[in-house]
PDB file of N, CA and C in Angstrom:
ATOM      1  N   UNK A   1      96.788 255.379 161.283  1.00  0.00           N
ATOM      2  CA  UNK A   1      95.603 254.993 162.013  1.00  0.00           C
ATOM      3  C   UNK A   1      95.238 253.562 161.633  1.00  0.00           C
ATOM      4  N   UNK A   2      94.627 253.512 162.411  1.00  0.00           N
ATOM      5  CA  UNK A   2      94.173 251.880 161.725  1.00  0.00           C
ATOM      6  C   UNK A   2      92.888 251.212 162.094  1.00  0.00           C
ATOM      7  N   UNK A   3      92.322 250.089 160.846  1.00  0.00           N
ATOM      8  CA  UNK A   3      90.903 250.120 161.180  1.00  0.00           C
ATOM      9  C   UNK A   3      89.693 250.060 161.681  1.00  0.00           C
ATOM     10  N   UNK A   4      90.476 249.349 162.866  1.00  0.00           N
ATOM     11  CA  UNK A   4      88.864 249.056 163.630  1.00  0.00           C
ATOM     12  C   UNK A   4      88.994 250.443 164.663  1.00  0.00           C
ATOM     13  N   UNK A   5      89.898 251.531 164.434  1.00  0.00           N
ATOM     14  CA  UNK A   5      89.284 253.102 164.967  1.00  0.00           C
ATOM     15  C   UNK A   5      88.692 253.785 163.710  1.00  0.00           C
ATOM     16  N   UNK A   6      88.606 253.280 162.309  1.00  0.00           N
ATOM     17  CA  UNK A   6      87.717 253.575 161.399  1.00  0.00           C
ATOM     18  C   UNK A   6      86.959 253.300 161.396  1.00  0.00           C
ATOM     19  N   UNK A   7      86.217 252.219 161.650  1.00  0.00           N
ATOM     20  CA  UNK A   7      85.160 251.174 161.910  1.00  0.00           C
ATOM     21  C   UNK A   7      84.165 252.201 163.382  1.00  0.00           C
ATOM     22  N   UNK A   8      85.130 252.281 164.303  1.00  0.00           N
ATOM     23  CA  UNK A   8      84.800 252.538 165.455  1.00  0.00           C
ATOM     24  C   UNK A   8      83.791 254.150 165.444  1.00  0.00           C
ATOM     25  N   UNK A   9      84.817 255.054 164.578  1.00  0.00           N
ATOM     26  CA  UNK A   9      84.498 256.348 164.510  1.00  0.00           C
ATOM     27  C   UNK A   9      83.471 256.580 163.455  1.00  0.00           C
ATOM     28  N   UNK A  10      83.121 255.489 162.477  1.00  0.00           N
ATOM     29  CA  UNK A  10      81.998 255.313 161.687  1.00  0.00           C
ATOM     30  C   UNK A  10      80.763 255.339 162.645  1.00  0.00           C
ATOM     31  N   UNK A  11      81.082 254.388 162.907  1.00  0.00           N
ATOM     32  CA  UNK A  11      79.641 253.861 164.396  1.00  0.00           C
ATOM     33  C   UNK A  11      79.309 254.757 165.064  1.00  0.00           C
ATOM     34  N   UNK A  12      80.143 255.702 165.678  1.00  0.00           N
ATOM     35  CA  UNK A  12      79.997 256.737 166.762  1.00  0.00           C
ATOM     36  C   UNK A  12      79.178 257.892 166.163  1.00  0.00           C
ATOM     37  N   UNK A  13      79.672 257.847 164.594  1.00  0.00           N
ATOM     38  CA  UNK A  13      78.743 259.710 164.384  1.00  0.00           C
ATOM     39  C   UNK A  13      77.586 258.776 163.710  1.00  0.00           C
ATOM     40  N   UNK A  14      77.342 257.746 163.337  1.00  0.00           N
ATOM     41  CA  UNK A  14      76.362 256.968 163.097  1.00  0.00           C
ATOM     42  C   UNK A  14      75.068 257.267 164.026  1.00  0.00           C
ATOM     43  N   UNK A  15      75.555 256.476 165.604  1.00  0.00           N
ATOM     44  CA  UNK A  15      74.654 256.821 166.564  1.00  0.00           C
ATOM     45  C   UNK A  15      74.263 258.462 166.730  1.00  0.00           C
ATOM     46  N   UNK A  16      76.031 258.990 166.826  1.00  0.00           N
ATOM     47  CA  UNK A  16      75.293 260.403 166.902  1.00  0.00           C
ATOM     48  C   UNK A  16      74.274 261.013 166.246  1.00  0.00           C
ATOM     49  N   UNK A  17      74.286 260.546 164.681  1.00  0.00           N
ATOM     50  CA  UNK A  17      73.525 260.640 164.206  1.00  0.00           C
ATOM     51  C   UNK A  17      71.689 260.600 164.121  1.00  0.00           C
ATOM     52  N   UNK A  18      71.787 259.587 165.027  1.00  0.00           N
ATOM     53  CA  UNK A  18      70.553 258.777 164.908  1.00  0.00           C
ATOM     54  C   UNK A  18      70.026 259.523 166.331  1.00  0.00           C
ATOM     55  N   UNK A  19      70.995 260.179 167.048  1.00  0.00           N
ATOM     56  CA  UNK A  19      70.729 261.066 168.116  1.00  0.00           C
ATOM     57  C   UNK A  19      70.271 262.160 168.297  1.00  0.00           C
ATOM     58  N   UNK A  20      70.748 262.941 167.395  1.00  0.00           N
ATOM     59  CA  UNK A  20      70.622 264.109 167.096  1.00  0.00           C
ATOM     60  C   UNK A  20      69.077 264.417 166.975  1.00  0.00           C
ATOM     61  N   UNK A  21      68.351 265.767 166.999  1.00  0.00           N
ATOM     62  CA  UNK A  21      66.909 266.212 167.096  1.00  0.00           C
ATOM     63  C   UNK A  21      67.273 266.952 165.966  1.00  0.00           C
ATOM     64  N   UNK A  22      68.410 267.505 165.517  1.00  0.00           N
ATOM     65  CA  UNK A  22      68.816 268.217 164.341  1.00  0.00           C
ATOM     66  C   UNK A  22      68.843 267.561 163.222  1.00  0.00           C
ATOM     67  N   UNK A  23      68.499 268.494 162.232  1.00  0.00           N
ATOM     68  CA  UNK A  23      68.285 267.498 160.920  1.00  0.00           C
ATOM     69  C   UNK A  23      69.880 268.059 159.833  1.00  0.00           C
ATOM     70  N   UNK A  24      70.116 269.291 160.514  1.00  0.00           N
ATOM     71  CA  UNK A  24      71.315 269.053 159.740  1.00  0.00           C
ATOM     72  C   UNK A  24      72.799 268.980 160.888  1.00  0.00           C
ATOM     73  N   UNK A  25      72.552 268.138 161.929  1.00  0.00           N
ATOM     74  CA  UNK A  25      73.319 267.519 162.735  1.00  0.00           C
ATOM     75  C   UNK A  25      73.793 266.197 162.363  1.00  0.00           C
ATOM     76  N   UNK A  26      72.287 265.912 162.130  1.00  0.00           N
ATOM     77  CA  UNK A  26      72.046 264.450 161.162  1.00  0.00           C
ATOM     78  C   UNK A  26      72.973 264.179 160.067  1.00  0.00           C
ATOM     79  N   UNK A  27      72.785 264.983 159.219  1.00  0.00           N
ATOM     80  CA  UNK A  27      73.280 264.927 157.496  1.00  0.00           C
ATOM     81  C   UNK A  27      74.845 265.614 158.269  1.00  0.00           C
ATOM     82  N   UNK A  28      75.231 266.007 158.817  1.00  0.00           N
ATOM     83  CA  UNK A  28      76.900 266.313 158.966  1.00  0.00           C
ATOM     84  C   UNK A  28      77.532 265.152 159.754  1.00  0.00           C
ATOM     85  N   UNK A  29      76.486 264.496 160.474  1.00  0.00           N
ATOM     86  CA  UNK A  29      77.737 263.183 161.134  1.00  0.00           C
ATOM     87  C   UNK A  29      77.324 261.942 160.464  1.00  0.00           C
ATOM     88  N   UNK A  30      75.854 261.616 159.495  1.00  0.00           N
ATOM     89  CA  UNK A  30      76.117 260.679 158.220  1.00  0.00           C
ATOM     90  C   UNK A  30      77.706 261.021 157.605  1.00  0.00           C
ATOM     91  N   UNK A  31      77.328 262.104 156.946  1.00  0.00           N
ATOM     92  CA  UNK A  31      78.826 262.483 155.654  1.00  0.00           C
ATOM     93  C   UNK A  31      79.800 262.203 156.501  1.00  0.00           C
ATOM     94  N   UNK A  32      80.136 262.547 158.015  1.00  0.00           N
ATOM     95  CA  UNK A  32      81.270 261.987 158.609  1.00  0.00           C
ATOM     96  C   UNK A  32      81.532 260.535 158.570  1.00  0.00           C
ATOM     97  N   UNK A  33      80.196 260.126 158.924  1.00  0.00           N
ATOM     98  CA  UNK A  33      80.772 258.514 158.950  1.00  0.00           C
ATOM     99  C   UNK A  33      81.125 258.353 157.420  1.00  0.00           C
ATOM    100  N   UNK A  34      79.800 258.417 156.551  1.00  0.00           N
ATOM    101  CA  UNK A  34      80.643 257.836 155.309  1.00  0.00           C
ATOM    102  C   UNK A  34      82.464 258.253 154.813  1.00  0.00           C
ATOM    103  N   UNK A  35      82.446 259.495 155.100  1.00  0.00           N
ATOM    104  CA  UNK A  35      84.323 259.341 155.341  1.00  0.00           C
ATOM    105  C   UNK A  35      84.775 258.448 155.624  1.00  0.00           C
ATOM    106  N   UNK A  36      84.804 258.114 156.902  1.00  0.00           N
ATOM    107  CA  UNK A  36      85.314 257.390 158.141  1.00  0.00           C
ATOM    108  C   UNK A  36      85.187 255.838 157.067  1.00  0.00           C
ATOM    109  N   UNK A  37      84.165 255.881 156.657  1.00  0.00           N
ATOM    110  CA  UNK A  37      83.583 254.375 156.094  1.00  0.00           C
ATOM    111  C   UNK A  37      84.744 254.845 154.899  1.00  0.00           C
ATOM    112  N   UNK A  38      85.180 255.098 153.662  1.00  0.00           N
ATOM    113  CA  UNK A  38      85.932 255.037 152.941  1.00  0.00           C
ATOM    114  C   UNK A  38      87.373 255.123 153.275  1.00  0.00           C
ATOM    115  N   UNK A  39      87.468 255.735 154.554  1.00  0.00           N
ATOM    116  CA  UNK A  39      88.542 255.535 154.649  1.00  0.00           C
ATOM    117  C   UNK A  39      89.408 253.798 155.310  1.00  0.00           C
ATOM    118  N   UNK A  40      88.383 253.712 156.209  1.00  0.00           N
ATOM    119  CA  UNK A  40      88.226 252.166 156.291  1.00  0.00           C
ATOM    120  C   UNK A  40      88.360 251.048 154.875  1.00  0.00           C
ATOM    121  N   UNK A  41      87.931 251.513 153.896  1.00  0.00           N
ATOM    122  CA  UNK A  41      87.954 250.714 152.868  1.00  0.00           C
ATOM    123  C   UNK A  41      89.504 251.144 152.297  1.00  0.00           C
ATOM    124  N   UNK A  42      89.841 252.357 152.180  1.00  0.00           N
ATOM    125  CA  UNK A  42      90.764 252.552 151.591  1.00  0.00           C
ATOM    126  C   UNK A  42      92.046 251.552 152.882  1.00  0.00           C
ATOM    127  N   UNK A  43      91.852 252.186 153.735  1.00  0.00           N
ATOM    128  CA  UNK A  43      92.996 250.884 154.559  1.00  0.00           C
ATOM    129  C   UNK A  43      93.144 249.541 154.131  1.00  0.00           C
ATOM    130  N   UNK A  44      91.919 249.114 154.637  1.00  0.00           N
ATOM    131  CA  UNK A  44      91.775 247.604 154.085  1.00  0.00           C
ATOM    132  C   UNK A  44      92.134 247.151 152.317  1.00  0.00           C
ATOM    133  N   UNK A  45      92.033 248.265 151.294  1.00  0.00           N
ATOM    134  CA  UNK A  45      92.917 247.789 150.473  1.00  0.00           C
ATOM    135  C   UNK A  45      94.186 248.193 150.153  1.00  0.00           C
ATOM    136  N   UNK A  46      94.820 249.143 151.274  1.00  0.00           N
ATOM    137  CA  UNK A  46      96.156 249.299 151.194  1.00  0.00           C
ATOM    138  C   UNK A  46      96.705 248.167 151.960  1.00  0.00           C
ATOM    139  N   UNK A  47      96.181 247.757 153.198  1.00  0.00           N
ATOM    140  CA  UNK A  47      96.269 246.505 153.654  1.00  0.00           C
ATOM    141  C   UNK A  47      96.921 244.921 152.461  1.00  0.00           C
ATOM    142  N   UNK A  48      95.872 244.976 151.568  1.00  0.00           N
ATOM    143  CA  UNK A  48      95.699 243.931 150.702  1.00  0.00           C
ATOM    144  C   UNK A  48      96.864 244.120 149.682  1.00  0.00           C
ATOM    145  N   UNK A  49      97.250 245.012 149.108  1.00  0.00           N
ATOM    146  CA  UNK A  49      98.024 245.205 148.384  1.00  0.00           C
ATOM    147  C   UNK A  49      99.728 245.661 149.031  1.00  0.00           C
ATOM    148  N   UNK A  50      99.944 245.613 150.015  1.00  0.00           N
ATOM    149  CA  UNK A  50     100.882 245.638 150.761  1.00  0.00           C
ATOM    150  C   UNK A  50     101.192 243.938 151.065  1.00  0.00           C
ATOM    151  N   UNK A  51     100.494 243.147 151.591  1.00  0.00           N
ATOM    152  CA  UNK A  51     100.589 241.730 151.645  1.00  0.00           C
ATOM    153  C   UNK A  51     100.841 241.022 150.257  1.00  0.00           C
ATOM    154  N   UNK A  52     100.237 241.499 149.223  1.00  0.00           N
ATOM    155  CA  UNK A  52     100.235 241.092 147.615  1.00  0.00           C
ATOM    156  C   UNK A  52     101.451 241.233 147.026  1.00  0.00           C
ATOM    157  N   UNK A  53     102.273 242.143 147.450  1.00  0.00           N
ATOM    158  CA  UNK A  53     103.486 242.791 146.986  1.00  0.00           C
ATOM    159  C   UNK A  53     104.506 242.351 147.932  1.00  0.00           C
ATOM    160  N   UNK A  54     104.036 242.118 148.965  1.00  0.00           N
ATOM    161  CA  UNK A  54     105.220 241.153 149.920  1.00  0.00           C
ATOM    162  C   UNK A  54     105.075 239.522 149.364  1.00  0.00           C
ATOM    163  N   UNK A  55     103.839 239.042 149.163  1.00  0.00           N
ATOM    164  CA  UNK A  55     104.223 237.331 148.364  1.00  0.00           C
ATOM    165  C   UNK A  55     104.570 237.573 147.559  1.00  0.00           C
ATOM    166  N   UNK A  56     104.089 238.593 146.530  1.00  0.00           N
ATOM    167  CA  UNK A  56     105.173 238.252 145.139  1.00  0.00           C
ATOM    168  C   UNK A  56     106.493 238.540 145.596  1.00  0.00           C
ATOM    169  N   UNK A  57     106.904 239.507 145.907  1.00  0.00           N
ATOM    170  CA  UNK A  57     108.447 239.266 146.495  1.00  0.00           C
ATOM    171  C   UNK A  57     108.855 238.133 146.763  1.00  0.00           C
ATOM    172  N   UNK A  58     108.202 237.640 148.164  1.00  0.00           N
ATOM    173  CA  UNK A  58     108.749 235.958 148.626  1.00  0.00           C
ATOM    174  C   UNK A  58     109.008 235.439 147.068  1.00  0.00           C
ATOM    175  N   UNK A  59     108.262 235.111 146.527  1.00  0.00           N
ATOM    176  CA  UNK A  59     107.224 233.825 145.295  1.00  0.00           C
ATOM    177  C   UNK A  59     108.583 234.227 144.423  1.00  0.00           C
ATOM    178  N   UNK A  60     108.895 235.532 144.086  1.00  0.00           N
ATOM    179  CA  UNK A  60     109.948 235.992 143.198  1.00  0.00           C
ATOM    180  C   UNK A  60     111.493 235.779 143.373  1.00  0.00           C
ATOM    181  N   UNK A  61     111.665 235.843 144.748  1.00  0.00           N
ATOM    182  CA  UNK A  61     112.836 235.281 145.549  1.00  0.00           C
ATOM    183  C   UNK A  61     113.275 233.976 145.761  1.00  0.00           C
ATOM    184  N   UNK A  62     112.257 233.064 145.700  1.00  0.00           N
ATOM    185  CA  UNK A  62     112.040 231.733 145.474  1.00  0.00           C
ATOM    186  C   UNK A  62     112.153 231.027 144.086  1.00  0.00           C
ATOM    187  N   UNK A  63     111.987 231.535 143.241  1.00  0.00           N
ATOM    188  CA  UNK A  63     111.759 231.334 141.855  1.00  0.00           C
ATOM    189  C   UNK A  63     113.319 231.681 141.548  1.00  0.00           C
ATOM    190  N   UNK A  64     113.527 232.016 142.201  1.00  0.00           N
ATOM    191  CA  UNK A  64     114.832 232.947 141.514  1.00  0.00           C
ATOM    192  C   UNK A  64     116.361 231.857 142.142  1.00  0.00           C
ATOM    193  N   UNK A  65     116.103 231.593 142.852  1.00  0.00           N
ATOM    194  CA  UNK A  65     117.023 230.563 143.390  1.00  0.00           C
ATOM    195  C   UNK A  65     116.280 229.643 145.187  1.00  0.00           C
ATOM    196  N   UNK A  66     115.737 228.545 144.174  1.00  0.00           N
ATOM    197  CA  UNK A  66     114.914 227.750 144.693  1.00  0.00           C
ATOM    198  C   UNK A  66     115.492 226.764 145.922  1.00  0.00           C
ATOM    199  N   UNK A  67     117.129 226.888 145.826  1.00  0.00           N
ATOM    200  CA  UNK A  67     117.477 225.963 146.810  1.00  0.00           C
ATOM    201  C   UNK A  67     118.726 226.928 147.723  1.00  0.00           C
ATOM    202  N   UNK A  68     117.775 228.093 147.741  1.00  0.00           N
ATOM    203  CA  UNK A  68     118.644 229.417 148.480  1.00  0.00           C
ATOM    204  C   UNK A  68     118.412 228.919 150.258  1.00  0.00           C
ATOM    205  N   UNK A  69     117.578 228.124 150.346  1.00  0.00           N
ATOM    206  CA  UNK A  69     117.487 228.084 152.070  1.00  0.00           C
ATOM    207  C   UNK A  69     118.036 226.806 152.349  1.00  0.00           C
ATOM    208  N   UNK A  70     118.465 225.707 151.197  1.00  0.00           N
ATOM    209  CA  UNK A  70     118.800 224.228 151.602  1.00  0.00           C
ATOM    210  C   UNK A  70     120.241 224.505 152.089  1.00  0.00           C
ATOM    211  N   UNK A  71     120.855 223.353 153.201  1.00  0.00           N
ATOM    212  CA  UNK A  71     122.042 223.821 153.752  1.00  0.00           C
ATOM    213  C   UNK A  71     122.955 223.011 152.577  1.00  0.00           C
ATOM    214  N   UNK A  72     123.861 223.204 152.900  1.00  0.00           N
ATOM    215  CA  UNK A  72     124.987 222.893 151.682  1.00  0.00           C
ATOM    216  C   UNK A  72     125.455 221.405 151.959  1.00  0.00           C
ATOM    217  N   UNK A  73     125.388 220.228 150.384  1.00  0.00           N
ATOM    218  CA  UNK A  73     125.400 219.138 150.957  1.00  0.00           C
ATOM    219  C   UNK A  73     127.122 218.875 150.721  1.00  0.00           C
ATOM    220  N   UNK A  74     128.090 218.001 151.320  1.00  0.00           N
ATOM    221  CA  UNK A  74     129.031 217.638 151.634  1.00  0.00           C
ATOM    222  C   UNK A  74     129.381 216.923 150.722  1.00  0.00           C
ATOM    223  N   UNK A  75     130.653 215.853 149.722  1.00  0.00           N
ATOM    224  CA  UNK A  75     130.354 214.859 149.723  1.00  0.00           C
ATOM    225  C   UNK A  75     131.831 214.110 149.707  1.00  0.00           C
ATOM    226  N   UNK A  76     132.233 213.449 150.107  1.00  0.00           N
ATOM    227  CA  UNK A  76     133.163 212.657 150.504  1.00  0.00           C
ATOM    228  C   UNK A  76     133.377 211.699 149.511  1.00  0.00           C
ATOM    229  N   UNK A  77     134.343 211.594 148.755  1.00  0.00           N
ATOM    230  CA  UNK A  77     135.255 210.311 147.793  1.00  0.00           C
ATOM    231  C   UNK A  77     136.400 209.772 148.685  1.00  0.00           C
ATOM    232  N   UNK A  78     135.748 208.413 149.127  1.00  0.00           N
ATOM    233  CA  UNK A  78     136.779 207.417 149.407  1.00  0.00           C
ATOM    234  C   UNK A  78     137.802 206.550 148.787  1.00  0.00           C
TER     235      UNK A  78
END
């Protein structure tokens, strides 16, 4: 899934919330959103740490042989 339908489905039992004449309609689509809301957070830092672990890769791959992308130079004795 991904987040802005976390974001989205937060908002929705939010309003429902705020809709509702029920008071424990209320308190069951709060606790939904706050789900919805952690799970949003939890994306966004699986997000972050998925990108973190792909530069160090690059950064590590680079470090490791720094002139791995230069093309190969030639050199000619006349």
């Amino acid at each position: 899934m991904s987040l802005p339908l976390y974001r989205d489905e937060a908002a929705r039992q939010r309003s429902a919330a705020e809709a509702s004449p029920l008071q424990n309609v209320r308190e069951r689509c709060e606790r939904a959103a706050q789900a919805w809301d952690a799970l949003a957070i939890r994306s966004e830092r699986a997000d972050a740490a998925r990108i973190k672990t792909a530069s160090d890769k690059l950064l590590a791959g680079l470090s490791e042989n720094p002139d791995r992308d230069l093309a190969p130079t030639t050199r000619r004795d006349s």
